[in-house]
C-alpha atoms as a PDB file:
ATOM      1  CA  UNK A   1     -68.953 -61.322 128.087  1.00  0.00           C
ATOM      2  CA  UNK A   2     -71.337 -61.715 125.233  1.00  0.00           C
ATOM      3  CA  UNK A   3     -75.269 -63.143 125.081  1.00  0.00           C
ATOM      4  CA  UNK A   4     -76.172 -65.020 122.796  1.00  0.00           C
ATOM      5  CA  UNK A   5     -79.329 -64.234 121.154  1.00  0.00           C
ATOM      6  CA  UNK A   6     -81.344 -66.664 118.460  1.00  0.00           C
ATOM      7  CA  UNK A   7     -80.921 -65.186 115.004  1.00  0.00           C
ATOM      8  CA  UNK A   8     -84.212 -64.120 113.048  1.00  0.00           C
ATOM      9  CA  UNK A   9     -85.672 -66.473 110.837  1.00  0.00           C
ATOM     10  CA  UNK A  10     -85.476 -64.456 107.772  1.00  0.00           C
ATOM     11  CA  UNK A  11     -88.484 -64.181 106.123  1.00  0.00           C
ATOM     12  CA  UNK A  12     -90.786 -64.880 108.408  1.00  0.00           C
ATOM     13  CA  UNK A  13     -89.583 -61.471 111.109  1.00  0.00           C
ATOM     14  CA  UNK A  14     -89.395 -63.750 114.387  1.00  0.00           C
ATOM     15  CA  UNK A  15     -86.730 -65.266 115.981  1.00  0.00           C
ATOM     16  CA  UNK A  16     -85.586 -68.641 115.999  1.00  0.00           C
ATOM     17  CA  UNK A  17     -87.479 -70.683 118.265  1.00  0.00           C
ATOM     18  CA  UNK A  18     -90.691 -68.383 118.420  1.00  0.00           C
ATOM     19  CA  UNK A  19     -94.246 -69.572 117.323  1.00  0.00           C
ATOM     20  CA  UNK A  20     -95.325 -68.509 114.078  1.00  0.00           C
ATOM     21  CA  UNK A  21     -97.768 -65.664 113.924  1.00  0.00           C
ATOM     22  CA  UNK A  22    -101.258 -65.772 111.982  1.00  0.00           C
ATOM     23  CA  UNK A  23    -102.727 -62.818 111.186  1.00  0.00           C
ATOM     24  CA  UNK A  24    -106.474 -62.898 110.413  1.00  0.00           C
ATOM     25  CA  UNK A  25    -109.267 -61.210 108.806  1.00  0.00           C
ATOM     26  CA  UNK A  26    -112.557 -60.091 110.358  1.00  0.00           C
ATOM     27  CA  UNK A  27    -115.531 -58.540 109.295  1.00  0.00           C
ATOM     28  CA  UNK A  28    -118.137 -56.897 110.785  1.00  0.00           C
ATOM     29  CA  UNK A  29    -121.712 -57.281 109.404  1.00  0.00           C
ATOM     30  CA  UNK A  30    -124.621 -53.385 109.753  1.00  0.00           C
ATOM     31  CA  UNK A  31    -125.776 -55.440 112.850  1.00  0.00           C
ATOM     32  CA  UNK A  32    -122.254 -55.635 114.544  1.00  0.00           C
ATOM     33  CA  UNK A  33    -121.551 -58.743 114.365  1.00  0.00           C
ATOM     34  CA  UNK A  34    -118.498 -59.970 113.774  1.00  0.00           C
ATOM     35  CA  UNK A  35    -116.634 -62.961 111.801  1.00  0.00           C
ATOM     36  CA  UNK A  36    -113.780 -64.036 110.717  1.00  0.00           C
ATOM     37  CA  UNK A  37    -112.793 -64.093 107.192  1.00  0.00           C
ATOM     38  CA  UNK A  38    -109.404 -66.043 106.839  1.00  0.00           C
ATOM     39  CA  UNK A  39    -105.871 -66.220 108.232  1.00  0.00           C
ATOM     40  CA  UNK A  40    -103.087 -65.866 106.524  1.00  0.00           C
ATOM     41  CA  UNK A  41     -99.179 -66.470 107.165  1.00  0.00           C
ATOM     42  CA  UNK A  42     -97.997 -62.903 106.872  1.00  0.00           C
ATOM     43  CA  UNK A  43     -99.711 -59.430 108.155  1.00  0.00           C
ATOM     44  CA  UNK A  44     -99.279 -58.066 104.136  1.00  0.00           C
ATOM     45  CA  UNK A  45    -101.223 -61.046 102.777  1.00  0.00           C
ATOM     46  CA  UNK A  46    -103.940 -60.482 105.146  1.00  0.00           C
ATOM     47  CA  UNK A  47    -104.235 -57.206 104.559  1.00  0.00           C
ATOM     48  CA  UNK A  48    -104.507 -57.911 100.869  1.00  0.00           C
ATOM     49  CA  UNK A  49    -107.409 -59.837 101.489  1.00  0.00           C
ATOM     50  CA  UNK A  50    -108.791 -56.662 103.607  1.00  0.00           C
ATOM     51  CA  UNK A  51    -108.352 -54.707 100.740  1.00  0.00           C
ATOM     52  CA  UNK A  52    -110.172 -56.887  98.196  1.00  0.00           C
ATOM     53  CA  UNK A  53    -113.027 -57.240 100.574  1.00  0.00           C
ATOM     54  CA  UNK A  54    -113.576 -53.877 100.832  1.00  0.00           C
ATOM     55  CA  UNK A  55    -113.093 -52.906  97.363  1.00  0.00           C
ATOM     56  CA  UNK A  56    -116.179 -54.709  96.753  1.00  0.00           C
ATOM     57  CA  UNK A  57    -117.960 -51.925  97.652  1.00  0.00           C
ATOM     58  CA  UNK A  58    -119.730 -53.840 100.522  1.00  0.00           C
ATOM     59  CA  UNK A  59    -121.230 -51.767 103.834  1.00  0.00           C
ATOM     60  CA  UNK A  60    -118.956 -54.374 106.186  1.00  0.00           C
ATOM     61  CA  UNK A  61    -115.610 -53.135 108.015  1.00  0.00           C
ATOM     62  CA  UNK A  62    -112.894 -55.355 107.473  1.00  0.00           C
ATOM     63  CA  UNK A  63    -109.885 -55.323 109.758  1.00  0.00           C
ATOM     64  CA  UNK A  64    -106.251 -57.227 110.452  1.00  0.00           C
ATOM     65  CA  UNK A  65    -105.407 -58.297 113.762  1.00  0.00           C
ATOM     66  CA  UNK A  66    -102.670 -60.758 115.031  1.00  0.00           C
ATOM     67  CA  UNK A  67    -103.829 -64.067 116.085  1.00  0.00           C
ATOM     68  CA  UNK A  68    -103.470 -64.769 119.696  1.00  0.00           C
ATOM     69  CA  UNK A  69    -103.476 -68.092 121.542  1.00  0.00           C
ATOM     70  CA  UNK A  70    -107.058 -66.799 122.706  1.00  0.00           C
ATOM     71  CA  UNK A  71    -108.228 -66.381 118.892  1.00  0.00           C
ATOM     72  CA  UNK A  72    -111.001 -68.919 117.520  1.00  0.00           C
END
């Protein structure tokens, strides 16, 4: 007996069928406030963008996360 799985998408890391995934940006501001910066395709591209952002020298906190359906 064998199961039959979908085989990855290469290139993107999720299987066949599966919704892409967004990764996104945020920033928080000396007040705490929070916004979000950009999303991006792929979790390395994203935190690309991190790293420019806070090479800038700015006092914000910049941060990945993974998009979820409850994301704005």
């Amino acid at each position: 007996m064998s199961i039959e799985r979908p085989y990855a998408d290469h290139g993107t890391g999720r299987e066949v069928g599966e919704p892409p995934v967004r990764w996104i940006v945020w920033r928080q501001d000396d007040n705490g406030n929070r916004f979000e910066v950009v999303r991006k395709d792929s979790r390395a591209e994203a935190e690309e963008v991190a790293a420019v952002m806070e090479a800038r020298g700015h006092k914000q906190t910049y941060w990945v996360a993974k998009a979820t359906a409850t994301s704005p």
